[in-house]
Protein backbone atom coordinates (compact mmCIF):
# COMPACT_ATOMS: atom_id res chain seq x y z
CA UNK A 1 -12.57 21.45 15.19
CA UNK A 2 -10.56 21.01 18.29
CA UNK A 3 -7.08 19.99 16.23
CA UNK A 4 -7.50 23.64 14.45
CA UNK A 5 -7.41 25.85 17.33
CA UNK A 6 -4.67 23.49 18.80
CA UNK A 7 -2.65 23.98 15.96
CA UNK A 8 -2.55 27.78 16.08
CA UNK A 9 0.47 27.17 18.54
CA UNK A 10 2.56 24.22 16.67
CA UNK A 11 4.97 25.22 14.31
CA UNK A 12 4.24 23.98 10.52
CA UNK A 13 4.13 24.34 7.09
CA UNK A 14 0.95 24.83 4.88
CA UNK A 15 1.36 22.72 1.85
CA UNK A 16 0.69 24.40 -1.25
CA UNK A 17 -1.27 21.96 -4.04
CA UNK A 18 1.52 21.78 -6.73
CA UNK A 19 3.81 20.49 -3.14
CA UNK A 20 0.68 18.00 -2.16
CA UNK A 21 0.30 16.59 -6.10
CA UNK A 22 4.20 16.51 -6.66
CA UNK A 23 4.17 14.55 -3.60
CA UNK A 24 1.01 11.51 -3.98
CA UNK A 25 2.69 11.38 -7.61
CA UNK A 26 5.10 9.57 -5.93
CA UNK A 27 2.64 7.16 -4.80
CA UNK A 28 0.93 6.80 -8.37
CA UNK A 29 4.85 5.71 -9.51
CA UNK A 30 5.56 3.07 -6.27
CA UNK A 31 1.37 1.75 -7.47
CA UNK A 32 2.32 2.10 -10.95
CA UNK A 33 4.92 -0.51 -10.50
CA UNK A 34 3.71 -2.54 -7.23
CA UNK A 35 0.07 -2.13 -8.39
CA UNK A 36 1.38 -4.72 -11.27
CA UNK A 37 2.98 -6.50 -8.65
CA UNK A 38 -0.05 -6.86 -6.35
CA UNK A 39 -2.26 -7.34 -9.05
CA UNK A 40 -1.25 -9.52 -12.44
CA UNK A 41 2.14 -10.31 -11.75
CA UNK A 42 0.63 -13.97 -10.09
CA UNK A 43 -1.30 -14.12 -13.43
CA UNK A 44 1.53 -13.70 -15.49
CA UNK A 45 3.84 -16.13 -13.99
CA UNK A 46 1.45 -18.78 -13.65
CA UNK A 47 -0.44 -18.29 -17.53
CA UNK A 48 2.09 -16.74 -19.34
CA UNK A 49 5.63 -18.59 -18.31
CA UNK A 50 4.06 -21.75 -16.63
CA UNK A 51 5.18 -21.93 -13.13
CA UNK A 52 3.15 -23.80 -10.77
CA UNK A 53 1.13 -21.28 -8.19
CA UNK A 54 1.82 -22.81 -5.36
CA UNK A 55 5.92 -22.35 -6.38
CA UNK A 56 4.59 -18.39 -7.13
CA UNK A 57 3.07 -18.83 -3.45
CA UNK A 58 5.84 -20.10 -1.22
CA UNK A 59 8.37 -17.59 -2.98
CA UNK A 60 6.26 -14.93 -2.30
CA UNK A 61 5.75 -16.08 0.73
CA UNK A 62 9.20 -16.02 1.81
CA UNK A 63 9.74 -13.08 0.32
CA UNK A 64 7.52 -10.82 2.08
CA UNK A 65 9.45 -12.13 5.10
CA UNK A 66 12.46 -11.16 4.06
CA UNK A 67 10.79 -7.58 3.05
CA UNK A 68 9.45 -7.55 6.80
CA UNK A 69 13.17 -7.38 7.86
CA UNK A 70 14.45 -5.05 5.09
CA UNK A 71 11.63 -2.69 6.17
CA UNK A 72 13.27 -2.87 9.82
CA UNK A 73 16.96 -1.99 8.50
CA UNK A 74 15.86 0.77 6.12
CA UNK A 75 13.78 2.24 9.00
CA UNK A 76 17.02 2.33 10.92
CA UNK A 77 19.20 3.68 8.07
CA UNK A 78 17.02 6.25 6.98
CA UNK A 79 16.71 7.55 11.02
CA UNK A 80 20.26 7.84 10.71
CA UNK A 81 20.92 9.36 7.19
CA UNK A 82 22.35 12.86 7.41
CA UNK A 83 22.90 14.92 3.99
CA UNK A 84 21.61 18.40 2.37
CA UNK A 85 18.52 17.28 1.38
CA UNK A 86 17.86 15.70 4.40
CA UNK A 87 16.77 12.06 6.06
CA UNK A 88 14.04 10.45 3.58
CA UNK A 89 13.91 12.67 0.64
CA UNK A 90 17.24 11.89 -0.79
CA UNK A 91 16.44 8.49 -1.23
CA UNK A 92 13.55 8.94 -3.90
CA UNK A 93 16.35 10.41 -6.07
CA UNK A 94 18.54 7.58 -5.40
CA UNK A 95 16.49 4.66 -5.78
CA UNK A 96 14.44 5.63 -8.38
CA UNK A 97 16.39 4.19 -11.67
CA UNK A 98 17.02 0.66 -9.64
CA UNK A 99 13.41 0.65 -8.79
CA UNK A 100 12.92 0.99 -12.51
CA UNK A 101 14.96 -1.86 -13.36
CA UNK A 102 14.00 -3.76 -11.04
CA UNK A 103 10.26 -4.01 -12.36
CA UNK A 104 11.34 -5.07 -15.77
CA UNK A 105 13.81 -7.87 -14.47
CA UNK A 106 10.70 -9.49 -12.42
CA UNK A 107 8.75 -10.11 -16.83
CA UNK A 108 12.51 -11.40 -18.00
CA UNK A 109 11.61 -14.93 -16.52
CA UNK A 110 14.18 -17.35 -18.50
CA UNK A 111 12.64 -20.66 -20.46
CA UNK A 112 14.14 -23.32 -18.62
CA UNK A 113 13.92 -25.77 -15.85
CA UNK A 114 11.34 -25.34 -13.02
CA UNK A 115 13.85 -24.65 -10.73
CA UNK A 116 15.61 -22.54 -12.73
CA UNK A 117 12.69 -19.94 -13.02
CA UNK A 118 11.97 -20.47 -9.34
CA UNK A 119 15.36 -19.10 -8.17
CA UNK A 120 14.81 -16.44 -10.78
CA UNK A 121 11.41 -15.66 -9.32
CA UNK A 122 12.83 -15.58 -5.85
CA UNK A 123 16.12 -13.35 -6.92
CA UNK A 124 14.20 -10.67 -8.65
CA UNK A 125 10.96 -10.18 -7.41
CA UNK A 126 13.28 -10.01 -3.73
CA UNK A 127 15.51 -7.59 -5.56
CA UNK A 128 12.14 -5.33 -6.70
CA UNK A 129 10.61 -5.35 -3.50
CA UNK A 130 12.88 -6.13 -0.36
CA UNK A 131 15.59 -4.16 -2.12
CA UNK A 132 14.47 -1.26 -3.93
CA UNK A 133 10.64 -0.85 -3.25
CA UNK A 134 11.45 -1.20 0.50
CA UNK A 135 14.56 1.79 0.32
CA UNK A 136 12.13 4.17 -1.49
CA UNK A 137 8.39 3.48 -0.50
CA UNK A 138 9.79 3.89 3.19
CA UNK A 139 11.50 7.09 3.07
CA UNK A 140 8.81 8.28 0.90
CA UNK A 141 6.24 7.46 3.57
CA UNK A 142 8.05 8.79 6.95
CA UNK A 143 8.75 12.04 4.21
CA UNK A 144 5.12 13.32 4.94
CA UNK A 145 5.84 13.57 8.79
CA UNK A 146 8.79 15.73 8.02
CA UNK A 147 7.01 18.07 5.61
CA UNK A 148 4.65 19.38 8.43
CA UNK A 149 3.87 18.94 11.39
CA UNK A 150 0.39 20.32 11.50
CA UNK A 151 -2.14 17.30 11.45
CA UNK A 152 -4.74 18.81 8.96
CA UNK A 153 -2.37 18.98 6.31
CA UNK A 154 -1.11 15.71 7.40
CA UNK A 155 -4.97 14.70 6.73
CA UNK A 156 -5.10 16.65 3.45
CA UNK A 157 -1.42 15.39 2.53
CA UNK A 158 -2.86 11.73 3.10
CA UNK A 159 -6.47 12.70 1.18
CA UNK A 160 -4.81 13.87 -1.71
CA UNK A 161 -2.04 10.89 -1.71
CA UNK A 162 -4.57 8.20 -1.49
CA UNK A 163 -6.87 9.58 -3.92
CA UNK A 164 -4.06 10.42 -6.54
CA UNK A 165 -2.24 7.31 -6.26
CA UNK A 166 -4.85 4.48 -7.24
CA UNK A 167 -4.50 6.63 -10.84
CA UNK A 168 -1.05 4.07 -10.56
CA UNK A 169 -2.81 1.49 -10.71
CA UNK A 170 -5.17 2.22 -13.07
CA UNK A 171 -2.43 2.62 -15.51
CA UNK A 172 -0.91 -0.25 -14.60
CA UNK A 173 -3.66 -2.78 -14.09
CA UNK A 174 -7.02 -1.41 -16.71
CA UNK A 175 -4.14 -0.93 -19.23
CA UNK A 176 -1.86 -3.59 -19.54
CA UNK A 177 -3.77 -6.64 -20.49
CA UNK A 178 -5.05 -4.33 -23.77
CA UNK A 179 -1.35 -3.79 -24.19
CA UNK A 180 -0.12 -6.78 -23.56
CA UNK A 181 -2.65 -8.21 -26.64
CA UNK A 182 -1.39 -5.24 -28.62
CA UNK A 183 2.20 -6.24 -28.56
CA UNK A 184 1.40 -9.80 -29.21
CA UNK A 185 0.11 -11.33 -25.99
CA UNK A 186 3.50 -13.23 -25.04
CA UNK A 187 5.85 -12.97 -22.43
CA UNK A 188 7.65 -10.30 -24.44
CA UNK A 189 4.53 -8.61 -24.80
CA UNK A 190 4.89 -8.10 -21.16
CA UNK A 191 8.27 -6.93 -20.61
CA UNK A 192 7.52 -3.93 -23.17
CA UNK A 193 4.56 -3.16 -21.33
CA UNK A 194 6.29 -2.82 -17.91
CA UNK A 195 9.04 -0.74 -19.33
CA UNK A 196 6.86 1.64 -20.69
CA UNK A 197 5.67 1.90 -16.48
CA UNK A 198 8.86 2.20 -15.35
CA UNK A 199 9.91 5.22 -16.82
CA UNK A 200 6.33 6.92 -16.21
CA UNK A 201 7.61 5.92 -12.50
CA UNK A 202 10.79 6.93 -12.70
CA UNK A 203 9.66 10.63 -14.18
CA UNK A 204 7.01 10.93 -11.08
CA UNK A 205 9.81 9.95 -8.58
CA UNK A 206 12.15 12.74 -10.04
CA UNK A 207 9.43 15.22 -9.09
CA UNK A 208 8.60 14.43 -6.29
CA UNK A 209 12.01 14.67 -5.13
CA UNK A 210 12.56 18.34 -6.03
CA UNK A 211 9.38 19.54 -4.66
CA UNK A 212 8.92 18.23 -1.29
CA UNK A 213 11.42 19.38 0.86
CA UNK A 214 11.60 18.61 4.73
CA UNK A 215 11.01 21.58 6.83
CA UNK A 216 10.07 19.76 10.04
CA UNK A 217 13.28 21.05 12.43
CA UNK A 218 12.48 20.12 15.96
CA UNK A 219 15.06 22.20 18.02
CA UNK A 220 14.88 19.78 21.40
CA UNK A 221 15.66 16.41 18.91
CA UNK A 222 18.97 18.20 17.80
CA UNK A 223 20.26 18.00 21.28
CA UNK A 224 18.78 14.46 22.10
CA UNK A 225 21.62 12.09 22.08
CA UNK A 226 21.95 8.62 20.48
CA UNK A 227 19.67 6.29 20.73
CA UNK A 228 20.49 2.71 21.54
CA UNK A 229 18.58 0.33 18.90
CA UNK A 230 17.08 -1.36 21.41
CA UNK A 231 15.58 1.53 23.47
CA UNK A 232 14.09 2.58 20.33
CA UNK A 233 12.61 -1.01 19.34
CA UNK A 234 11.29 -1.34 22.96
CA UNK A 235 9.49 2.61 22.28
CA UNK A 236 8.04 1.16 19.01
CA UNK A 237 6.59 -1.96 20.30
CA UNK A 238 4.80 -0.25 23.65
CA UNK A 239 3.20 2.05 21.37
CA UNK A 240 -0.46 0.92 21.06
CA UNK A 241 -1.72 3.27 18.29
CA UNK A 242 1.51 1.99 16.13
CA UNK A 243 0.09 -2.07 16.51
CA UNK A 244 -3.64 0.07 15.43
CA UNK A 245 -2.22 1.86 12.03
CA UNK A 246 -0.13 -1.77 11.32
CA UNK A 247 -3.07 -3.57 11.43
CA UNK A 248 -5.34 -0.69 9.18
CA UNK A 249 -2.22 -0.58 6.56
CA UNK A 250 -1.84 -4.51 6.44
CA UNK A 251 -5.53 -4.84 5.38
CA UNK A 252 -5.19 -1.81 3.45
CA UNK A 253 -3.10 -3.49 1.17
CA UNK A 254 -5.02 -7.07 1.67
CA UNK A 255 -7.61 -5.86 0.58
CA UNK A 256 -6.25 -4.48 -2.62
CA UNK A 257 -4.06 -7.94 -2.99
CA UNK A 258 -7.16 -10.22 -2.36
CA UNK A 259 -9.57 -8.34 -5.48
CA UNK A 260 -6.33 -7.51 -7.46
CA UNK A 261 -5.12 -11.27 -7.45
CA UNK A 262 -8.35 -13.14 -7.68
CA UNK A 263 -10.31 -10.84 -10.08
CA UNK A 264 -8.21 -11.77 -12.79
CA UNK A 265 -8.93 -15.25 -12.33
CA UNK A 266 -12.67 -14.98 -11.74
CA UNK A 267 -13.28 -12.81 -15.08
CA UNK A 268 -11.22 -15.46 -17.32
CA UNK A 269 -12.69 -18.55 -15.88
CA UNK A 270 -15.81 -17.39 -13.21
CA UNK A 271 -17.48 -15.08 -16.59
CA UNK A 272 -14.98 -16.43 -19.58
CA UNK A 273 -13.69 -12.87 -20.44
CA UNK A 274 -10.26 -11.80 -19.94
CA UNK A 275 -9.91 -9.02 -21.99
CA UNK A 276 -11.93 -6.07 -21.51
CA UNK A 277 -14.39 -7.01 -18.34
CA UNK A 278 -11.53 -7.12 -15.72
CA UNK A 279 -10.26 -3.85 -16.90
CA UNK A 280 -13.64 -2.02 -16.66
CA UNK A 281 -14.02 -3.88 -13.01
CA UNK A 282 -11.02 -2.43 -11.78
CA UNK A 283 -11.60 1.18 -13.20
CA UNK A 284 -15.11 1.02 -11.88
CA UNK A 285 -13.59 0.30 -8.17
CA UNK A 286 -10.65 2.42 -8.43
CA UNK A 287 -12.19 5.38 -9.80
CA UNK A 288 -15.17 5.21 -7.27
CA UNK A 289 -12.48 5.02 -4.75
CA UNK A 290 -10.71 7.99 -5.91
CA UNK A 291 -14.15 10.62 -5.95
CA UNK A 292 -14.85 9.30 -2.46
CA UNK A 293 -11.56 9.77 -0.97
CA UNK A 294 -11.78 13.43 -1.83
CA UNK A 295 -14.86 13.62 -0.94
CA UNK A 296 -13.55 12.48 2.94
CA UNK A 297 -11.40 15.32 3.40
CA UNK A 298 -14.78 17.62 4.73
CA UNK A 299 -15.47 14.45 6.71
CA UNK A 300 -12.42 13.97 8.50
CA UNK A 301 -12.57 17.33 9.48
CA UNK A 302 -16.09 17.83 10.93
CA UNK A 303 -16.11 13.85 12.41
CA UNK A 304 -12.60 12.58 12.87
CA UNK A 305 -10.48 10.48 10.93
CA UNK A 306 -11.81 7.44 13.55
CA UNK A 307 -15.21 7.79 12.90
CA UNK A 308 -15.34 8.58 9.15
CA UNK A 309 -13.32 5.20 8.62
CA UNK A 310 -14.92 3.24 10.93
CA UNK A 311 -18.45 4.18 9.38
CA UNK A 312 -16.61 3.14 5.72
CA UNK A 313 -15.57 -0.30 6.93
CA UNK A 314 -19.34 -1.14 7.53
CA UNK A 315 -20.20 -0.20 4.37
CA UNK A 316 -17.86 -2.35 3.04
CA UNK A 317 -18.63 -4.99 5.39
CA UNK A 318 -22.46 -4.51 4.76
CA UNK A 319 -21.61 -4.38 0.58
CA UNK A 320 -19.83 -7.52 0.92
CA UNK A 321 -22.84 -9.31 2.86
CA UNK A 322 -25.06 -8.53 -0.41
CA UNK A 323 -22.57 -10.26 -2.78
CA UNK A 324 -23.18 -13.60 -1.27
CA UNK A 325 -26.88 -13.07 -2.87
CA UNK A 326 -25.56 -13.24 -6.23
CA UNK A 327 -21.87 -14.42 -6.70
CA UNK A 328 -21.93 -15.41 -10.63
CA UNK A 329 -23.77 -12.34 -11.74
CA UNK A 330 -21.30 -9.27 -13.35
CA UNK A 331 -24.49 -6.93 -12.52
CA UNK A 332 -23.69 -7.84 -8.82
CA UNK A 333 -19.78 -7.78 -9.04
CA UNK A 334 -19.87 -4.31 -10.08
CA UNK A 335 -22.36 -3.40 -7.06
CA UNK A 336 -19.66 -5.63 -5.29
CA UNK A 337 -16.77 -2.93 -5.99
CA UNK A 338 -18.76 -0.30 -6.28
CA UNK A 339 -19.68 -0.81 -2.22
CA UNK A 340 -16.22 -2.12 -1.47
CA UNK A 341 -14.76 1.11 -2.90
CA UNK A 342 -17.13 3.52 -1.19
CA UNK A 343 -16.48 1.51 2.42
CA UNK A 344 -12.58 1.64 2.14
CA UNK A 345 -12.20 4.74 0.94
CA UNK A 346 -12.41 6.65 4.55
CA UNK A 347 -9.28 4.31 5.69
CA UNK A 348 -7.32 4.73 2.33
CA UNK A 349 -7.96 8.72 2.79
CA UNK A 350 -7.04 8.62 7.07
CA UNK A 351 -4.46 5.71 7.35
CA UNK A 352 -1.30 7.94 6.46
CA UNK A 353 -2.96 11.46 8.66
CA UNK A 354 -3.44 8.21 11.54
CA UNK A 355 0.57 7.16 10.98
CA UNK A 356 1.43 10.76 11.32
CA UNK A 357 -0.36 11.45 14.54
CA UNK A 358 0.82 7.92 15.72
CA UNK A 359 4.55 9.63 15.13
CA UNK A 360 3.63 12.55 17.73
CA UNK A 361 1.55 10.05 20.39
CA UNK A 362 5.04 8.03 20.66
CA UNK A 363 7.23 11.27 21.48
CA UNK A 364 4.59 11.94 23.98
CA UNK A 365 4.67 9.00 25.59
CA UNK A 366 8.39 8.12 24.90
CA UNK A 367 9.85 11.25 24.69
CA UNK A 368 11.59 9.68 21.23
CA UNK A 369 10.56 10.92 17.92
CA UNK A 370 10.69 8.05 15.26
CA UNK A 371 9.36 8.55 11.96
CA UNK A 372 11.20 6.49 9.64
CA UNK A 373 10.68 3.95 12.43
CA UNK A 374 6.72 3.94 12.56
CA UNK A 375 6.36 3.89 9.14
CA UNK A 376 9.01 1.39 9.06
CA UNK A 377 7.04 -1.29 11.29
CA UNK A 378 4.01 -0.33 9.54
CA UNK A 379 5.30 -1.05 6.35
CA UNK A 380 6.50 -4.14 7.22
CA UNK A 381 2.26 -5.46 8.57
CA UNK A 382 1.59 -4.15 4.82
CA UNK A 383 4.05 -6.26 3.12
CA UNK A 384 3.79 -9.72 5.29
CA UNK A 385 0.18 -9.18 5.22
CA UNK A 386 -0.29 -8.96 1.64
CA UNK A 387 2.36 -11.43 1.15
CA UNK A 388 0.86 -14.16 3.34
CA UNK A 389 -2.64 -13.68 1.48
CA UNK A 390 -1.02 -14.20 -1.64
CA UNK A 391 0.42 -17.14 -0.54
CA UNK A 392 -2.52 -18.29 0.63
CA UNK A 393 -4.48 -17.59 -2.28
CA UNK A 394 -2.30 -19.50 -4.52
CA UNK A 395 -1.85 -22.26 -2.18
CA UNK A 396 -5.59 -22.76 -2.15
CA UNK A 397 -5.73 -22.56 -6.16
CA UNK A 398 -2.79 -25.34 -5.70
CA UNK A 399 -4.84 -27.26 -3.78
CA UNK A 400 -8.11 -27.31 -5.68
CA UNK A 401 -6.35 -28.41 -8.79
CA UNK A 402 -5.54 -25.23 -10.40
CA UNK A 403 -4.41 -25.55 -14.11
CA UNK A 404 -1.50 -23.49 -15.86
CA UNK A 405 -2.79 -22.19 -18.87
CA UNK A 406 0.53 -21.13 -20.21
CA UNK A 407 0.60 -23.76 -22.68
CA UNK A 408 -2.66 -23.21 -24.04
CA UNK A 409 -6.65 -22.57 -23.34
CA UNK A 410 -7.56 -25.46 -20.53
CA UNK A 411 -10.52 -26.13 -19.02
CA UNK A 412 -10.21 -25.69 -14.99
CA UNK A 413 -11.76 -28.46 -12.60
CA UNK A 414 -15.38 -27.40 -10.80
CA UNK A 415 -12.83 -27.59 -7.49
CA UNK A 416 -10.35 -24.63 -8.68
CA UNK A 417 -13.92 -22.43 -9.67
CA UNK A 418 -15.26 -22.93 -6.62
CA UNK A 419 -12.17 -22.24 -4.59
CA UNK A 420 -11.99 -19.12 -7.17
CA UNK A 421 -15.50 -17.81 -5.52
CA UNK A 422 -15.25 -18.68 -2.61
CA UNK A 423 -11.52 -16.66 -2.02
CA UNK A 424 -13.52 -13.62 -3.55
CA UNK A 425 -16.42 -13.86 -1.56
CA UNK A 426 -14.71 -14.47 1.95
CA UNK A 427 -11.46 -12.64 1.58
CA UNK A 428 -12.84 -8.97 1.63
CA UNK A 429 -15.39 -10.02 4.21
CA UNK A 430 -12.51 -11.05 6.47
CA UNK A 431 -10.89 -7.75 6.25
CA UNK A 432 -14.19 -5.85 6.40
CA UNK A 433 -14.26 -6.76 10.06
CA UNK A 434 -10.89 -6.77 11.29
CA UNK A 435 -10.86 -3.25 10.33
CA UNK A 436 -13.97 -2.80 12.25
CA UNK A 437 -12.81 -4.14 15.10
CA UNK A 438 -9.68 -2.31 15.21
CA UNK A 439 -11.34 0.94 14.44
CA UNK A 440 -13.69 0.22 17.53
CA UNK A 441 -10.59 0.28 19.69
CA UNK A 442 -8.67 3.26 18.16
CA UNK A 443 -9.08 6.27 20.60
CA UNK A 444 -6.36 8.17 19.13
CA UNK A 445 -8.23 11.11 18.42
CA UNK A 446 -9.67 12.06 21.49
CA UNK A 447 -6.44 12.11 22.76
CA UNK A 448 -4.50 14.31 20.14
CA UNK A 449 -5.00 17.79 21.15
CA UNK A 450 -4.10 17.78 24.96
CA UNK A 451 -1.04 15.37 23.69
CA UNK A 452 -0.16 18.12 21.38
CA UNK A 453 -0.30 21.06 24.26
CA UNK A 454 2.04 18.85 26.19
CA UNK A 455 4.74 18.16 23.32
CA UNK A 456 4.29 22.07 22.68
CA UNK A 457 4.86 22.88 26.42
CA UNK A 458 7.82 20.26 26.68
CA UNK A 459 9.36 21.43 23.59
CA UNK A 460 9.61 24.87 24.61
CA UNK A 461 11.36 24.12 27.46
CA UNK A 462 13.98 21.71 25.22
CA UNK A 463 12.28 18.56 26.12
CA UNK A 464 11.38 16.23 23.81
């Protein structure tokens, strides 16, 4: 519609499909990895080495604040990393074999004290994601804004992302438990598994690397001088839209935390099957998710990115709603991901086009350009967010009297099955209408194509 004709007069790249897969495949190789992460790594630790969930919480917990703060000082290094290949690309190729590593230090959990494992716990799973997740999902985000600068192939860039990289997941999460009982169902079992992920990640990373390129050359931001840290902080923080696309990534990835963590549980002890049933639940979600996010890219163009994910979030507010009918029915958990897939699926396909657009509303307003920046502080709601509700959710287990099952089959207390529902029936409600609410305020796009005729004017004349 309107964003077409405006873009007739911004300079850009179209993105050619071999450019947009290379690129969401390195999104399937960051979910490959963190999709085990968000998903059964909690289930592992607590059932297959024996630490105590709450310990799993609070060091989770912590760590996502830590990752907050990593997110920050990456944001800041990458704004100020000059070499051939550019800002953010060169670090996919240089993080990519520690990120690797990294993943299949977090299964080599020694048998020992309590304590022991804890400060293993803490060191590793702080090296995987503060460290090396944070210094390659972040460049790898703000890369997108530097590719183009036209915001329909932003959209398309973020439509074919999100609906490529959930195939990560899948791989990671409706395969490994099969595998896991294939190569004995121990802790070693686990550690062969994840290294066969990390070097499906580590050949997706590679790619992507040598076929997305930055072209984005903005002549006015070679002149601009330095930037004082602070003047740039104070430009993040007064932009609204940024605090909008923080909130939609952090429940984003809540939302993906919240049925990744519990499901596990509720199919072993909630329907007494933990081998095949959570596997077919997740592919059933995921792979709804991925036909409907393609199916959003006519969407977003006819209706808005706004709209078309604010309609999604009822859905998956209203789908929710109908699975307090029948919470200990499987015929009504699939219905349950089947509608929570359908109603998220507009954000997962708009949330990166929103961050891009977000990028050009704070030059407008700012007159500073901060890519690496925005994505940085979004990155960081995304991380505390999902790390919080993990530590929640395994602080509540805690508390209802949870029991490790590393040591055997046990039989949980009525207290940690309830709490088991009742985090699955509330936590996706929760997020269902926070993201409503913030969609109801984002105005973003009625805004975007005189904002773009200014930067275009201001630009020309060497203004940023």
């Amino acid at each position: 519609m309107g964003n077409r004709n405006m873009e007739k007069g911004i300079e850009g790249k179209r993105l050619t499909w071999p450019i947009r897969i290379s690129y969401a495949g390195g999104d399937v190789a960051c979910n490959v990895i963190f999709g085990m992460i968000g998903t059964l790594l909690t289930l592992f630790y607590t059932d297959y080495v024996g630490i105590n969930p709450a310990t799993v919480g609070i060091v989770m917990l912590l760590s996502r604040l830590f990752d907050g703060v990593s997110d920050l000082i990456m944001g800041v290094i990458v704004e100020n990393t000059m070499s051939k290949w550019g800002k953010s690309r060169p670090w996919i190729l240089w993080m990519s074999v520690p990120y690797a590593l990294s993943a299949i230090l977090l299964f080599t959990v020694p048998h020992s004290t309590g304590m022991v494992q804890a400060i293993y716990l803490f060191v590793t799973y702080n090296f995987c994601t503060t460290v090396c997740y944070t210094a390659i999902n972040l460049p790898y985000g703000s890369l997108s804004a530097m590719m183009t600068r036209l915001s329909s192939e932003r959209d398309m860039l973020s439509v074919v992302r999100m609906g490529l990289s959930p195939l990560g997941r899948i791989m990671a999460v409706t395969c490994t438990l099969p595998l896991v009982k294939f190569f004995g169902d121990d802790q070693a079992a686990w550690v062969k598994t994840m290294s066969i992920w990390a070097v499906a990640a580590l050949f997706l990373l590679v790619n992507c690397f040598l076929k997305c390129e930055e072209t984005v050359v903005i002549a006015a931001k070679k002149d601009e001088q330095k930037i004082p840290l602070g003047k740039s902080l104070k430009a993040l923080v007064t932009n609204q839209y940024f605090w909008a696309v923080l909130v939609l990534w952090m429940l984003q990835s809540v939302s993906f935390g919240i049925s990744g963590t519990i499901l596990p549980y509720y199919c072993k002890y909630i329907f007494n099957n933990d081998t095949w049933m959570y596997s077919a639940l997740y592919l059933t979600e995921t792979l709804v998710l991925v036909a409907c996010v393609f199916l959003c890219a006519p969407l977003i163009r006819k209706y808005g990115k706004r709209n078309v994910a604010l309609a999604g979030a009822m859905i998956a507010l209203a789908g929710q709603l109908l699975f307090f009918l029948n919470p200990y029915s499987f015929t009504w958990m699939v219905m349950s991901c089947v509608a929570r897939a359908i109603g998220l699926a507009p954000l997962n396909a708009a949330v990166f086009g929103m961050i891009g657009d977000v990028v050009e509303f704070g030059q407008w307003k700012t007159h500073i350009r901060q890519e690496s920046l925005i994505f940085a502080g979004g990155s960081i709601g995304t991380k505390v967010g999902s790390g919080v509700a993990s530590a929640a959710m395994t602080g509540l287990l805690s508390v209802a009297g949870y029991v490790s099952s590393a040591a055997g089959t046990v039989v949980q207390p009525d207290t940690a099955l309830d709490m088991i529902v009742t985090i699955y029936k509330f936590g996706p409600l929760v997020v269902a209408v926070l993201a409503v609410v913030t969609l109801a305020l984002y105005k973003l796009d009625r805004q975007y194509d005189s904002i773009m005729k200014t930067l275009m004017e201001r630009e020309a004349r060497g203004v940023l």
